[in-house]
Protein backbone atom coordinates (compact mmCIF):
# COMPACT_ATOMS: atom_id res chain seq x y z
CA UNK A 1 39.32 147.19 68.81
CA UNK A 2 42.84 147.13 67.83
CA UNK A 3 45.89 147.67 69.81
CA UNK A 4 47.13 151.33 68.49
CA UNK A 5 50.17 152.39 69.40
CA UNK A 6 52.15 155.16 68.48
CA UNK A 7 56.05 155.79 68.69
CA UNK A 8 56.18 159.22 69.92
CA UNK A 9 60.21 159.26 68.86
CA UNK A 10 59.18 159.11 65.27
CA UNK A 11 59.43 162.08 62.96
CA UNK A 12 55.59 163.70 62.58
CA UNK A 13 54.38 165.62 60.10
CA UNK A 14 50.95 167.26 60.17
CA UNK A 15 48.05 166.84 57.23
CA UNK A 16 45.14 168.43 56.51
CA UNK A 17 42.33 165.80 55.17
CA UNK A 18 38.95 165.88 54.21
CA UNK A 19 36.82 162.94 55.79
CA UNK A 20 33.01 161.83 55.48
CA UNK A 21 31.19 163.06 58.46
CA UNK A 22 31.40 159.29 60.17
CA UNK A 23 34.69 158.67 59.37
CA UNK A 24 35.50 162.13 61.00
CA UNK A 25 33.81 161.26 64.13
CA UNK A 26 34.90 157.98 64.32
CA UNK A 27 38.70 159.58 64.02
CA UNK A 28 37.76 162.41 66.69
CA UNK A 29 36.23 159.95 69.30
CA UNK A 30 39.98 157.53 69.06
CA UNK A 31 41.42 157.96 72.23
CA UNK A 32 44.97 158.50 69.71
CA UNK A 33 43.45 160.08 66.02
CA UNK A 34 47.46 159.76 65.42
CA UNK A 35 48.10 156.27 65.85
CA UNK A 36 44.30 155.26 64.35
CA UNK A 37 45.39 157.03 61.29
CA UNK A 38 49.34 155.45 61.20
CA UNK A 39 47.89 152.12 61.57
CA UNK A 40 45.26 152.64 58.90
CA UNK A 41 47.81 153.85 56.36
CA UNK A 42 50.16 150.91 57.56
CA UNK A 43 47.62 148.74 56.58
CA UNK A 44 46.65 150.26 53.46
CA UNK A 45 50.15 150.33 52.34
CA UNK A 46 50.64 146.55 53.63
CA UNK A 47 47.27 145.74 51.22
CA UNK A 48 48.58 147.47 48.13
CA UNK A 49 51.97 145.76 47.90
CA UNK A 50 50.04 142.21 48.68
CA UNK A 51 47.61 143.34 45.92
CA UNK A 52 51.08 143.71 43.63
CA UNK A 53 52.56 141.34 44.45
CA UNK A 54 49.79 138.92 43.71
CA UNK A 55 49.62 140.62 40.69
CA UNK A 56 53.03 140.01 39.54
CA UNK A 57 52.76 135.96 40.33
CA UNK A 58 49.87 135.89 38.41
CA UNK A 59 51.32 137.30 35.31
CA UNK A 60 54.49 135.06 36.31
CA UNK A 61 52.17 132.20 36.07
CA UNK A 62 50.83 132.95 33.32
CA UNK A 63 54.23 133.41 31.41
CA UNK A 64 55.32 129.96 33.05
CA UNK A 65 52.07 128.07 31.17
CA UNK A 66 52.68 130.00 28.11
CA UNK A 67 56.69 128.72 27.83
CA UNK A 68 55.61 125.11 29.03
CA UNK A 69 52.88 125.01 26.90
CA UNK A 70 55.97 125.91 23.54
CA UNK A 71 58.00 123.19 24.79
CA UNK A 72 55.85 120.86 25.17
CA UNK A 73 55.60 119.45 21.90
CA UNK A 74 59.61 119.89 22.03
CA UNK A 75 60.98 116.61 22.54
CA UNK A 76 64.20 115.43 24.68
CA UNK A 77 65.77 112.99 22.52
CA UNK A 78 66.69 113.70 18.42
CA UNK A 79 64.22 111.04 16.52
CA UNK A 80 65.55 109.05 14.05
């Protein structure tokens, strides 16, 4: 189990959600439904800007190969 903690100095605001039945219990049976849901949104967050960010060194990647790959018939010195 994970260490949940909540800061009870932050601002709160209060949601209505719609759960499947298991995940609903699960949530109901957390000693702190607040901070299980905080962290899990935390997280989510965290995974979607790594997922991003991946993203966007992939394409950078990509976009590296394809200028090395224009240049490299390019050469350094003027032939003669």
């Amino acid at each position: 189990m994970y260490d949940l903690w909540y800061d009870h100095t932050m601002t709160r605001v209060r949601l209505t959600v719609s759960l499947p039945e298991e995940l609903g219990a699960y949530v109901r049976r957390a000693p702190n439904a607040s901070a299980l849901v905080a962290e899990a949104v935390s997280r989510y967050r965290t995974d979607e800007a790594r997922q991003e960010l991946e993203a966007a060194y992939r394409e950078d990647a990509l976009e590296a190969a394809r200028i090395n790959a224009d240049w490299e018939g390019a050469d350094a010195e003027p032939s003669e």
